[in-house]
N, C-alpha and C. Protein backbone atom coordinates (compact mmCIF):
# COMPACT_ATOMS: atom_id res chain seq x y z
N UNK A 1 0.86 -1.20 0.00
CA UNK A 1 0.00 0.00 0.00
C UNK A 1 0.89 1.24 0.00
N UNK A 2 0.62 2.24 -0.95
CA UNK A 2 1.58 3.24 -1.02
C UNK A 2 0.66 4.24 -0.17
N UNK A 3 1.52 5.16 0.67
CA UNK A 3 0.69 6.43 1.48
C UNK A 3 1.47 7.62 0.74
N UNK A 4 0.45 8.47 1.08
CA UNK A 4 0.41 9.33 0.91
C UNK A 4 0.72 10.74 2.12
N UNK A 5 1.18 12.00 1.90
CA UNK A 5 0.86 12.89 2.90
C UNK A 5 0.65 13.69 2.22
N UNK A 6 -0.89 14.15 2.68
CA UNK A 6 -1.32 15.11 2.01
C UNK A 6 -2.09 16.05 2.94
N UNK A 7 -3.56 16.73 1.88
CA UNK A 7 -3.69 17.98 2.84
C UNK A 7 -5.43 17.39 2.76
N UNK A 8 -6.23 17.58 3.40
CA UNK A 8 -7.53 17.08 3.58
C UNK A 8 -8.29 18.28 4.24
N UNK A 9 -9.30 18.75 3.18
CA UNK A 9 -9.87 20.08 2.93
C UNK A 9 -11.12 19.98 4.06
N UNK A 10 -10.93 20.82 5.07
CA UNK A 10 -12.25 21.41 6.13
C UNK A 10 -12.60 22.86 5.92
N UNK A 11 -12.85 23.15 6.81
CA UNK A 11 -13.52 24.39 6.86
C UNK A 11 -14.79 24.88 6.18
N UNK A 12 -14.75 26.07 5.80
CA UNK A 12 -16.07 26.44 5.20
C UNK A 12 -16.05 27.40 3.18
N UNK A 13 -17.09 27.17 3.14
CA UNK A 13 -16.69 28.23 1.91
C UNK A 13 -15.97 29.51 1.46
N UNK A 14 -15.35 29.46 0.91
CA UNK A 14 -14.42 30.59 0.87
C UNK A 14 -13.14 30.33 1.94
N UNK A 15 -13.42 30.54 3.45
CA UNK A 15 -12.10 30.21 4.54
C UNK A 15 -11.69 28.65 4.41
N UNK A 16 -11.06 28.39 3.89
CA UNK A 16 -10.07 26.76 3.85
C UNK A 16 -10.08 26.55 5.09
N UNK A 17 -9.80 25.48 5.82
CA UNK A 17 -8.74 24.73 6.49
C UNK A 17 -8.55 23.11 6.44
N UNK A 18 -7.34 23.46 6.61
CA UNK A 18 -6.69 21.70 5.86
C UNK A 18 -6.39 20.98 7.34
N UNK A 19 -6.39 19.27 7.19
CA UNK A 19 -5.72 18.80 8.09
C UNK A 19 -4.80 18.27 7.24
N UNK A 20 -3.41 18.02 8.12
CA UNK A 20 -2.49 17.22 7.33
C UNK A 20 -2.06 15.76 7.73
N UNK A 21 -2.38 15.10 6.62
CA UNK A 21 -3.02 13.66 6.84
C UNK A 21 -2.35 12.79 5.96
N UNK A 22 -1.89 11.57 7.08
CA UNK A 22 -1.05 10.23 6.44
C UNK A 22 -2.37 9.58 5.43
N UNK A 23 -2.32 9.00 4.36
CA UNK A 23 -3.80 8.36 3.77
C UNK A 23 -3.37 7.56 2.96
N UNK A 24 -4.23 6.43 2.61
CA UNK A 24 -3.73 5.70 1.47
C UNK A 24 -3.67 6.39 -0.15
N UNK A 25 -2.97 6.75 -0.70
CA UNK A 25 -2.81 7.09 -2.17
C UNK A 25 -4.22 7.09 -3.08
N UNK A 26 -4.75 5.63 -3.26
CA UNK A 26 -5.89 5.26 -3.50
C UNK A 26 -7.10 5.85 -3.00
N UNK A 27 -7.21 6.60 -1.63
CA UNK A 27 -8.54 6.71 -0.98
C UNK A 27 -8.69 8.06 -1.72
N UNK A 28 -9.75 8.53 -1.30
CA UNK A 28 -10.62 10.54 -2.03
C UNK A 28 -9.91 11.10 -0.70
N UNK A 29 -9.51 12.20 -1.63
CA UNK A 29 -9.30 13.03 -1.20
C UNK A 29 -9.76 13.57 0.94
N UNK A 30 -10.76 13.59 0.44
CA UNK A 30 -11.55 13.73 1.88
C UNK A 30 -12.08 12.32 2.93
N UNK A 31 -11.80 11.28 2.08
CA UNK A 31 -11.75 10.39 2.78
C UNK A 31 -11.39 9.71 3.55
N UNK A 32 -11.14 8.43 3.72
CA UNK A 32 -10.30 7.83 4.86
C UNK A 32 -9.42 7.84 5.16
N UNK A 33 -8.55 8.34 6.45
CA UNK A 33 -7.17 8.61 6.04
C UNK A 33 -6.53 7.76 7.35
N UNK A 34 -5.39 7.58 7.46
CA UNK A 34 -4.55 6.54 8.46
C UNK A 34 -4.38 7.01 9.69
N UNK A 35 -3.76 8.42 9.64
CA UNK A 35 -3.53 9.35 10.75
C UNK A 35 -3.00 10.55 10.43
N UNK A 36 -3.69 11.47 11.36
CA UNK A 36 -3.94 12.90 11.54
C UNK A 36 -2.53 13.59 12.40
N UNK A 37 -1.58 13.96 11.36
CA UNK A 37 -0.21 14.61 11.63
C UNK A 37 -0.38 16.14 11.77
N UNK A 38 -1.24 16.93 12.11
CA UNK A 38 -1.53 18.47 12.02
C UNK A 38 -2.72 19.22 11.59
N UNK A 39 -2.52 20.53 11.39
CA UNK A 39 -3.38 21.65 10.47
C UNK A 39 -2.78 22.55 10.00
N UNK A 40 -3.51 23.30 9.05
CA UNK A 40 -2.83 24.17 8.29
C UNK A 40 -4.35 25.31 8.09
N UNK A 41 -3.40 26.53 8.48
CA UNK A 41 -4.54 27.17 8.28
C UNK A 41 -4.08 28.44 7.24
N UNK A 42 -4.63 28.62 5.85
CA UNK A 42 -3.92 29.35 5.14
C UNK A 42 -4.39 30.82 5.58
N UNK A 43 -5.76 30.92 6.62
CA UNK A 43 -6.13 32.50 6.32
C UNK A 43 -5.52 33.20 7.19
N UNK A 44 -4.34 32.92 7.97
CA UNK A 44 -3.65 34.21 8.92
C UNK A 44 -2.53 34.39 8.00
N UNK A 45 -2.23 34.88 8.39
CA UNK A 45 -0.72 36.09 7.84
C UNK A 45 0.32 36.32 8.91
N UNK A 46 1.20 35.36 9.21
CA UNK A 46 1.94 34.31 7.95
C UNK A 46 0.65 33.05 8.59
N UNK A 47 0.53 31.93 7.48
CA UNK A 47 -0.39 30.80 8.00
C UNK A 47 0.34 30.12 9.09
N UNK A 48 -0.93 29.53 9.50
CA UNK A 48 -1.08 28.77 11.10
C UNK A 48 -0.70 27.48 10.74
N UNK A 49 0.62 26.93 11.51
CA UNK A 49 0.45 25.27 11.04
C UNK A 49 0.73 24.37 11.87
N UNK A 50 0.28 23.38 12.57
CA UNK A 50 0.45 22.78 13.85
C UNK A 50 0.78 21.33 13.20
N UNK A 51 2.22 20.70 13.95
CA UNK A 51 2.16 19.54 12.90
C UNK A 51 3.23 18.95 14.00
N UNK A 52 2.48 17.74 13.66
CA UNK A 52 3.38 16.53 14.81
C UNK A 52 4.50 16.16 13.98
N UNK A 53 6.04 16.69 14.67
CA UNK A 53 6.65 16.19 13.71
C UNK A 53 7.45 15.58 13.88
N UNK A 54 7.12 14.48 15.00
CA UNK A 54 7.97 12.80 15.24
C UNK A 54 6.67 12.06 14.20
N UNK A 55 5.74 12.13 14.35
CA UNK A 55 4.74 11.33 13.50
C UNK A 55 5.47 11.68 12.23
N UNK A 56 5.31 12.75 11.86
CA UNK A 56 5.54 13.46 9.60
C UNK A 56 6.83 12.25 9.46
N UNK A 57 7.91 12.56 10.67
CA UNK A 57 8.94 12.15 10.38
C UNK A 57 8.94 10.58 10.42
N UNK A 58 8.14 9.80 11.44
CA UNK A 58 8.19 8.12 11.20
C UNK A 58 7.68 7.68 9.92
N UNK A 59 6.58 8.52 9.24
CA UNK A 59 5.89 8.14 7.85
C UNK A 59 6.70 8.86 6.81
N UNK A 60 7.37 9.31 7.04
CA UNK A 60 8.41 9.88 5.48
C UNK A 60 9.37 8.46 5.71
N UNK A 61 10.23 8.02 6.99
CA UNK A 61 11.29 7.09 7.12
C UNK A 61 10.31 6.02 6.34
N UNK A 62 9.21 5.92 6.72
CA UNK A 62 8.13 4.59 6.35
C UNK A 62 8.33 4.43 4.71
N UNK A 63 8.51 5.62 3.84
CA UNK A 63 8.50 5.47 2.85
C UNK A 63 7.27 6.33 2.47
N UNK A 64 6.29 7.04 2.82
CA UNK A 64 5.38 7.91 2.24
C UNK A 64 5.57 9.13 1.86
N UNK A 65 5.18 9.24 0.71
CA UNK A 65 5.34 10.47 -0.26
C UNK A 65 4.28 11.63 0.01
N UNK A 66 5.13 12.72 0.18
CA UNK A 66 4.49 13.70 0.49
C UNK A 66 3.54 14.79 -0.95
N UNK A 67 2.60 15.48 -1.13
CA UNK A 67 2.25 15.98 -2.48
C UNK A 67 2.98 17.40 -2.34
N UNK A 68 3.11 17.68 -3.13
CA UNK A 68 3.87 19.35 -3.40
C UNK A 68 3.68 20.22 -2.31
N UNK A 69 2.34 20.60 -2.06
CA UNK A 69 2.06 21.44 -0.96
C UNK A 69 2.27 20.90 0.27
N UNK A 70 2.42 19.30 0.45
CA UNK A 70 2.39 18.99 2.34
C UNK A 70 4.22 18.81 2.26
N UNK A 71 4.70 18.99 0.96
CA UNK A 71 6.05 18.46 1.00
C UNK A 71 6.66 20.26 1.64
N UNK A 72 5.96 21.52 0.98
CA UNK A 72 6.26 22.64 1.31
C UNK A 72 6.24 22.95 2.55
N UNK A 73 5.22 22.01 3.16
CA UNK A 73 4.79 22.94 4.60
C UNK A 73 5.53 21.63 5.78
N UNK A 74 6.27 20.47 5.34
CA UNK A 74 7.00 19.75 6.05
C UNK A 74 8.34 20.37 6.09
N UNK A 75 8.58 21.07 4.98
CA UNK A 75 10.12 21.56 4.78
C UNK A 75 9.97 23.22 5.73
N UNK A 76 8.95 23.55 5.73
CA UNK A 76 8.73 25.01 6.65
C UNK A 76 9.07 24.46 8.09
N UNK A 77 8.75 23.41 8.28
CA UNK A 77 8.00 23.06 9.62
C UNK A 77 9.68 22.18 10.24
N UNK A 78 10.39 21.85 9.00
CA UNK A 78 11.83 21.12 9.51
C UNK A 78 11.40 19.62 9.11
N UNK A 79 10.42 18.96 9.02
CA UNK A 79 10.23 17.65 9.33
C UNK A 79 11.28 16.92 8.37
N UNK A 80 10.96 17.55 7.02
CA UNK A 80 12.11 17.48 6.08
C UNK A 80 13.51 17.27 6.36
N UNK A 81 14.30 18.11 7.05
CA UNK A 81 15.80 17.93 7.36
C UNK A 81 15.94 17.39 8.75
N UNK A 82 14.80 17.11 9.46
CA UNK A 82 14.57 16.24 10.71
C UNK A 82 14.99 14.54 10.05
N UNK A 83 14.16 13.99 9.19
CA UNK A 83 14.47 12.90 8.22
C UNK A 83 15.71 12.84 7.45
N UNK A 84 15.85 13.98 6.97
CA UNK A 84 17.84 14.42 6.41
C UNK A 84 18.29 13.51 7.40
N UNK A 85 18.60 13.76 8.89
CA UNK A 85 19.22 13.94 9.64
C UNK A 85 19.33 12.76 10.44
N UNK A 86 17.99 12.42 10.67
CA UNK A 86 17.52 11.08 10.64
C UNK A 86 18.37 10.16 10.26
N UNK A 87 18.31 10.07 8.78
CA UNK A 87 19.08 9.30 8.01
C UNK A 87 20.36 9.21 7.91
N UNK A 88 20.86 10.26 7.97
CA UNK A 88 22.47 10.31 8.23
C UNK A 88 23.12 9.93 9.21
N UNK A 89 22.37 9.76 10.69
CA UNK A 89 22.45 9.40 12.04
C UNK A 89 22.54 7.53 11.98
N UNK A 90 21.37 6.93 10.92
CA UNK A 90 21.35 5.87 10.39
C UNK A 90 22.25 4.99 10.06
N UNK A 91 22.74 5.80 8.79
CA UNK A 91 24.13 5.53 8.37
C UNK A 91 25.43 5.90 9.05
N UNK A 92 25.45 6.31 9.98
CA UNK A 92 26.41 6.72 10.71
C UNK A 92 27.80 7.86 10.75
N UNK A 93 27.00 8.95 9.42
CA UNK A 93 27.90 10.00 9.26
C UNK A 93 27.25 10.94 10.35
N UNK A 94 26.53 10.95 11.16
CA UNK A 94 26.31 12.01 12.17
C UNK A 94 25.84 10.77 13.46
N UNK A 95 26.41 11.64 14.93
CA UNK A 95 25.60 11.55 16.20
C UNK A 95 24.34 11.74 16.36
N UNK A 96 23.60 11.17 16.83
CA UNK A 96 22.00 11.57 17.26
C UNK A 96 22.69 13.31 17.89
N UNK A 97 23.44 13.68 18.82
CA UNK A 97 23.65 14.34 19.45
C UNK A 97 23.73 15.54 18.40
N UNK A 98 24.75 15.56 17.14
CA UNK A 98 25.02 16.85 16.16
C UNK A 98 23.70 16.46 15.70
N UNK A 99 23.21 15.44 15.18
CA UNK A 99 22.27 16.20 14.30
C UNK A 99 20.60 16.63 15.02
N UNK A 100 20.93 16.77 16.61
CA UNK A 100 19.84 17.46 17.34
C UNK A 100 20.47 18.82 17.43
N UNK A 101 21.34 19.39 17.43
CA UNK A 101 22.30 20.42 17.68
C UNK A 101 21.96 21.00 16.13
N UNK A 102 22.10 20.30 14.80
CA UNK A 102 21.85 21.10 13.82
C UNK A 102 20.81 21.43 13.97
N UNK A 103 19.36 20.31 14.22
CA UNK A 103 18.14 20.97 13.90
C UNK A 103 17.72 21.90 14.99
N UNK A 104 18.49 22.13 15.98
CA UNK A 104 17.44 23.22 16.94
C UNK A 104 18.23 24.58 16.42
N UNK A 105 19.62 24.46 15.67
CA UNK A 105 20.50 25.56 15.33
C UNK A 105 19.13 26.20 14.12
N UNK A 106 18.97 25.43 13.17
CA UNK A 106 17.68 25.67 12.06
C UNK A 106 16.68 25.97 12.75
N UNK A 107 15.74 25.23 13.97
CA UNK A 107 14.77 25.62 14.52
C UNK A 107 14.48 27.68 15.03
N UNK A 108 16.56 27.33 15.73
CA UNK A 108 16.31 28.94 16.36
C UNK A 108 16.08 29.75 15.44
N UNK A 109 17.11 29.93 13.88
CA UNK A 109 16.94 30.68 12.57
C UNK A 109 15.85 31.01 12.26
N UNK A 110 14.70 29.28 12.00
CA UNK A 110 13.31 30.10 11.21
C UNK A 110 12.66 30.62 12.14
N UNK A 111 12.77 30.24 13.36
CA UNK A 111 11.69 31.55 14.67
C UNK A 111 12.21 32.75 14.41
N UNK A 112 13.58 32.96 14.23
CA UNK A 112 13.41 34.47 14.00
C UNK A 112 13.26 34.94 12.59
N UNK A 113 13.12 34.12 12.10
CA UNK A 113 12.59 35.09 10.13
C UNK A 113 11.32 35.30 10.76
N UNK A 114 10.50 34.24 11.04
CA UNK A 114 9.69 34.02 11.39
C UNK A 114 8.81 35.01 12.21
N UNK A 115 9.77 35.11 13.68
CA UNK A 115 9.24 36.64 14.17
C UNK A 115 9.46 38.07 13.59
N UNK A 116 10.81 38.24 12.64
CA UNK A 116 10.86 39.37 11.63
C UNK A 116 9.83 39.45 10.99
N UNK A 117 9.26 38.43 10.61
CA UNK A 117 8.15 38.85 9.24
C UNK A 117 7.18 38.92 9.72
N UNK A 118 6.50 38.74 11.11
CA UNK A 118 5.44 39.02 11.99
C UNK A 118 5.73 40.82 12.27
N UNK A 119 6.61 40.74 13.07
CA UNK A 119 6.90 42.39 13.26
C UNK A 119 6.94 43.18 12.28
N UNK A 120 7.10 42.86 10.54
CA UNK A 120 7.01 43.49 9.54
C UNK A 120 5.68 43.36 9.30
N UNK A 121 4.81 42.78 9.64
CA UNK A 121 3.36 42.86 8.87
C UNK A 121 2.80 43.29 10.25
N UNK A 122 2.82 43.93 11.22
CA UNK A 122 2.63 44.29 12.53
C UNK A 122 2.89 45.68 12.57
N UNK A 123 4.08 46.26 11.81
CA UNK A 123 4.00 47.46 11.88
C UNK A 123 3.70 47.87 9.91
N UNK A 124 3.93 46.96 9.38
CA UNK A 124 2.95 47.53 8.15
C UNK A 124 1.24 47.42 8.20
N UNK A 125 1.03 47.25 9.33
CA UNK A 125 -0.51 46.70 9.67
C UNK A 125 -0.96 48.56 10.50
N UNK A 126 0.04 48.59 11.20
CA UNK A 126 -0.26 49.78 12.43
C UNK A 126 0.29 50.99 11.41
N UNK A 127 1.30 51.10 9.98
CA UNK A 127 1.32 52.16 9.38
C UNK A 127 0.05 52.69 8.48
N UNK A 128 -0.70 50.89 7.86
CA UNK A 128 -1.86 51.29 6.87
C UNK A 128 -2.89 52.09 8.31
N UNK A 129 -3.01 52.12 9.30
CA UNK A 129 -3.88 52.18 10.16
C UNK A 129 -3.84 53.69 10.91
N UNK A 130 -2.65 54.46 10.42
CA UNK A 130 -1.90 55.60 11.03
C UNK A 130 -2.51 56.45 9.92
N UNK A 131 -2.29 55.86 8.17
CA UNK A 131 -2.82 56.30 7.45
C UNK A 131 -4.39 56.93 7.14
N UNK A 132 -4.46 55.88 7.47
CA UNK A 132 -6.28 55.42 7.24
C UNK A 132 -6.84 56.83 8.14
N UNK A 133 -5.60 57.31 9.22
CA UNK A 133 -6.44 58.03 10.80
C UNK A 133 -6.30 59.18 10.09
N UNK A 134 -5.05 59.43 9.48
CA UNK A 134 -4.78 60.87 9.28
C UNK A 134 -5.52 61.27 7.78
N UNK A 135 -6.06 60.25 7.09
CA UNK A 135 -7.07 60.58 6.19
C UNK A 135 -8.45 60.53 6.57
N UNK A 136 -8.62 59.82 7.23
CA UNK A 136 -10.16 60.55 7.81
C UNK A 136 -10.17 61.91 8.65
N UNK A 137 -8.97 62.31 9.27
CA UNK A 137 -9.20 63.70 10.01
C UNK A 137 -8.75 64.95 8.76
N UNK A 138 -8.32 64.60 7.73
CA UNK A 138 -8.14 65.74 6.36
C UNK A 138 -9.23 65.63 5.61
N UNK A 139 -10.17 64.44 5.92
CA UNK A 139 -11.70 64.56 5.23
C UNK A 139 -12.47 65.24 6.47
N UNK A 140 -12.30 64.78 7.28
CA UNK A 140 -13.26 65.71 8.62
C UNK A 140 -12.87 67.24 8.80
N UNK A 141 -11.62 67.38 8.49
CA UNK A 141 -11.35 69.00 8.52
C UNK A 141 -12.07 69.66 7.61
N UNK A 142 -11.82 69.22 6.02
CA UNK A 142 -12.55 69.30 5.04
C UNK A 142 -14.13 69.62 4.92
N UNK A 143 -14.52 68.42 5.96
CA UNK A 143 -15.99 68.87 5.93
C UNK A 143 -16.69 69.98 6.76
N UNK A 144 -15.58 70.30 7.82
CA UNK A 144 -15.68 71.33 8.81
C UNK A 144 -15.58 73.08 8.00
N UNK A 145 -14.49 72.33 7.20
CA UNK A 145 -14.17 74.26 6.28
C UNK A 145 -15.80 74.15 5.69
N UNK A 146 -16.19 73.24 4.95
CA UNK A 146 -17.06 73.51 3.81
C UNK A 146 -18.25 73.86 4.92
N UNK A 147 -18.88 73.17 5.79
CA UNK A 147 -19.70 73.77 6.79
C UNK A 147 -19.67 75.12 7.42
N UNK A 148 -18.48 75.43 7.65
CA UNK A 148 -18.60 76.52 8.21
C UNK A 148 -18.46 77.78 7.23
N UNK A 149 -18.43 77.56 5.89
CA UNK A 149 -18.15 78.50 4.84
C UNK A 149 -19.55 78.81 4.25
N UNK A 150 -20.32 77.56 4.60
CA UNK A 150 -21.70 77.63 3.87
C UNK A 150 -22.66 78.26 5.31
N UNK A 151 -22.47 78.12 6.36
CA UNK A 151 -22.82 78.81 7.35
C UNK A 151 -22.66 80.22 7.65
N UNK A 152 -21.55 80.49 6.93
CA UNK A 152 -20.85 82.41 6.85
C UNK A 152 -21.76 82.96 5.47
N UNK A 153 -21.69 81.85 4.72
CA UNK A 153 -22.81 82.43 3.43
C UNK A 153 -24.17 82.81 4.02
N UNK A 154 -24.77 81.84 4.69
CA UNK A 154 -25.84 81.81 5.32
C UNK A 154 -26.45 83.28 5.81
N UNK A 155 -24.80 83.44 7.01
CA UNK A 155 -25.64 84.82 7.76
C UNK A 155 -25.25 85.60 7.01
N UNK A 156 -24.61 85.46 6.00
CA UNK A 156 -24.27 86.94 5.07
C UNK A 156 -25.53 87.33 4.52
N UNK A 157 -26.04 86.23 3.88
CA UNK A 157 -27.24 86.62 2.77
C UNK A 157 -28.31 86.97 4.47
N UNK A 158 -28.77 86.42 4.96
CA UNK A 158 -29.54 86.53 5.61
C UNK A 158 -29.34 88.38 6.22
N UNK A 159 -28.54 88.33 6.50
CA UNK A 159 -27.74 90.21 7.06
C UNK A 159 -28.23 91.21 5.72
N UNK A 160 -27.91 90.41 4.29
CA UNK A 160 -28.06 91.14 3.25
C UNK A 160 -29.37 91.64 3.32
N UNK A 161 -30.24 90.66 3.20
CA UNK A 161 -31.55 90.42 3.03
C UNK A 161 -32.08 91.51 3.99
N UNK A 162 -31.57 91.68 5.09
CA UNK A 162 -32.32 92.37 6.25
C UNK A 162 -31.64 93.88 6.16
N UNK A 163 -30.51 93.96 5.56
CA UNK A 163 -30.61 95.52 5.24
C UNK A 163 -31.03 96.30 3.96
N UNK A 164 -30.95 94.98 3.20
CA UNK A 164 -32.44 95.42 2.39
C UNK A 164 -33.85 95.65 2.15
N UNK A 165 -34.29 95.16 3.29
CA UNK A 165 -35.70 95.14 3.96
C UNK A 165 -35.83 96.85 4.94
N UNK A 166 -34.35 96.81 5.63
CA UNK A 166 -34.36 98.06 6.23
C UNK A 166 -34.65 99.04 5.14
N UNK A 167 -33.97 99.31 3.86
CA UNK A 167 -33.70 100.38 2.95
C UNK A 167 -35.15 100.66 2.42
N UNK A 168 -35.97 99.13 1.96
CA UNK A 168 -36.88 99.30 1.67
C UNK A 168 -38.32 100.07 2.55
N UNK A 169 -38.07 99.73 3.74
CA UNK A 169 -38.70 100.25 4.99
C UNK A 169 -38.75 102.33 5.03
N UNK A 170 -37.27 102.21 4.84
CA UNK A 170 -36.84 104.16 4.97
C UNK A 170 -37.36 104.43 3.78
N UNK A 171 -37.31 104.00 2.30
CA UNK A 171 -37.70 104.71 1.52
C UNK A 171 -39.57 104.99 1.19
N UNK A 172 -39.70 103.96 1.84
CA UNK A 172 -41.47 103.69 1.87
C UNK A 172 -42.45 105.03 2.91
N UNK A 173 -40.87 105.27 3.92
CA UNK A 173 -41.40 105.92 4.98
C UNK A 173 -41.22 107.43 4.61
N UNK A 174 -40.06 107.54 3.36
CA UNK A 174 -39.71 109.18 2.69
C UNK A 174 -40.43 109.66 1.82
N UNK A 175 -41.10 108.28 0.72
CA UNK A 175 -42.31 108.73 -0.02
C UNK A 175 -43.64 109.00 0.59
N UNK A 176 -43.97 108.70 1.71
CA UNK A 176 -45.43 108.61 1.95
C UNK A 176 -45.72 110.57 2.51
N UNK A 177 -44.60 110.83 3.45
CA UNK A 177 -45.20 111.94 3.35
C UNK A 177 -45.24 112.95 2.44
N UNK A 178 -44.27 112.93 1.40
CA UNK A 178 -44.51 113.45 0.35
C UNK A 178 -45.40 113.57 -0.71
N UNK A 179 -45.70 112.48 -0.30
CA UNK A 179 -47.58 111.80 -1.12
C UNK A 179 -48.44 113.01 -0.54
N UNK A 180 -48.63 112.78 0.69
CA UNK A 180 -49.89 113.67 1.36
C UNK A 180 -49.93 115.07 1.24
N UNK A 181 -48.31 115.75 1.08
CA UNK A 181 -47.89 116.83 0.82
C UNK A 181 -48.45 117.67 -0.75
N UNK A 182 -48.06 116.34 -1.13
CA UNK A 182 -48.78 116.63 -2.75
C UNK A 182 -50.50 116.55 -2.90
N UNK A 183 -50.79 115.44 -2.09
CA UNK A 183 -52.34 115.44 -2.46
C UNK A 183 -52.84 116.84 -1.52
N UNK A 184 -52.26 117.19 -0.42
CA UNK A 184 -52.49 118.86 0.07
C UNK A 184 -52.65 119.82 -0.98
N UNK A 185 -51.47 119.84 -1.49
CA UNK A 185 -51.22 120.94 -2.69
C UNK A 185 -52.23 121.06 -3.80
N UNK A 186 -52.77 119.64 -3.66
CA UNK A 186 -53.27 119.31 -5.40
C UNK A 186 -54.85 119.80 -4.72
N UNK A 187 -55.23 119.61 -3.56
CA UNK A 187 -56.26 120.17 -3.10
C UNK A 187 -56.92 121.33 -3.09
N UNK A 188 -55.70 122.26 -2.28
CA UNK A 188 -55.63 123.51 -2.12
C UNK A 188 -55.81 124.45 -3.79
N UNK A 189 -54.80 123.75 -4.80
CA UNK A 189 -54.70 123.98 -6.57
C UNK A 189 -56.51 124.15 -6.49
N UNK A 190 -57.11 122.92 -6.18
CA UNK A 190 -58.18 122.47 -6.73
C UNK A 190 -59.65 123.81 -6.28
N UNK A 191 -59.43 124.07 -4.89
CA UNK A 191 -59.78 124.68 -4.23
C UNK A 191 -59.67 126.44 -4.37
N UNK A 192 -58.65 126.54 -4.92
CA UNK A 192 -58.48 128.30 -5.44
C UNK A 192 -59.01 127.70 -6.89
N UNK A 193 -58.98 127.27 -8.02
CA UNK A 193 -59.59 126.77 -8.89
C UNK A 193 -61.13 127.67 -9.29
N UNK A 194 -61.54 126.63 -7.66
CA UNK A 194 -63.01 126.72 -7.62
C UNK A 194 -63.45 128.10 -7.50
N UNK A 195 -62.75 128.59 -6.46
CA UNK A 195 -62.98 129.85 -6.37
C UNK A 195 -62.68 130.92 -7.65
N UNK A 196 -61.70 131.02 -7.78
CA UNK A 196 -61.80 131.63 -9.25
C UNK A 196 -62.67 131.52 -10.24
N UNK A 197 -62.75 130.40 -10.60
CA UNK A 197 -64.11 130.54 -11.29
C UNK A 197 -65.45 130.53 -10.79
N UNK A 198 -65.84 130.44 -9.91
CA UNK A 198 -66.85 131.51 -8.98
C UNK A 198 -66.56 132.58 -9.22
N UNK A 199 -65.62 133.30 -8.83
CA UNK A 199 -65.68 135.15 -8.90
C UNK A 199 -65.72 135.71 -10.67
N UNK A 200 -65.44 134.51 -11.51
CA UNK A 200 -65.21 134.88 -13.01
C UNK A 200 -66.97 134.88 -13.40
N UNK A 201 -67.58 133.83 -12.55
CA UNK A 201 -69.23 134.03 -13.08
C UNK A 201 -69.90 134.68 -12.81
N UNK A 202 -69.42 135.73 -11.26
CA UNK A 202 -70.47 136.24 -10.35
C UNK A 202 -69.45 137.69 -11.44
């Protein structure tokens, strides 16, 4: 029976998550599998991967072939040069002792890329976020000028309006007595008029 190590699809639509799984070659995909060596979770940044890796490593010695992607995330994870090492210990060009000494020397290395590239997407996370602040307060200033510009229009016209109401008020109040002044006059005209021609008949 040839095995396999592969990746065996959970989760939900759209969000993946894989287990990583010893299986027979032959079985589906999602099917029956021998034993359950981890997970893999592709949606964090960097992905999540939990993986037993005295198990990865007894089923690679066993002879099981890993597929492209569980072969990627065994070689992330060391299981890969754990079996290197393995083997060389076998044959007797290394101590169990150096080649635990190499792999924790590799172990310490990828924790710190590892934590570098966390702290790089940690503070490229907190710069998009610095951004994001200081562009919403140049749109909020923004909306503050335009408010308060359309508010100065406001009482302008409104001020306008009302000293034009005044002007209209004084001039209403300069014609009227001049009106009465005239209809006096036009009276009085009317009134010697009369009389005159009375004294022209008598």
């Amino acid at each position: 029976m040839s095995v396999k190590i592969r990746l065996q699809r959970h989760g939900k639509k759209g969000k993946p998550f894989y287990w990583i799984v010893a299986a027979d070659a032959r079985s589906k995909r999602d099917g029956r599998l021998l034993e359950k060596l981890g997970t893999y979770n592709p949606n964090t940044n960097p992905a999540t991967i939990n993986l037993d890796l005295d198990g990865a490593v007894k089923w690679l010695q066993n002879g099981a072939q890993p597929t492209n992607t569980a072969r990627a995330i065994l070689s992330y994870k060391g299981a890969m040069l754990k079996n290197h090492l393995t083997g060389g210990v076998r044959k007797g060009a290394l101590t169990e002792e150096q080649a635990e000494e190499k792999f924790q020397a590799w172990l310490t290395e990828k924790e710190s890329k590892v934590s570098a590239k966390e702290g790089d997407l940690a503070k490229a996370k907190a710069d998009t976020k610095a951004k994001a602040l200081e562009l919403e307060k140049e749109a909020n200033e923004k909306r503050k000028s335009v408010a308060i510009e359309a508010e100065n229009e406001a009482i302008k016209a409104e001020s306008d309006a009302k000293e034009a109401a005044a002007k209209a008020e004084e001039t209403t109040e300069e014609e009227a007595p001049q009106t009465i002044d005239e209809a006096a006059e036009e009276a009085k005209g009317e009134t010697s008029d009369k009389e005159e021609a009375s004294n022209e008949e008598e």
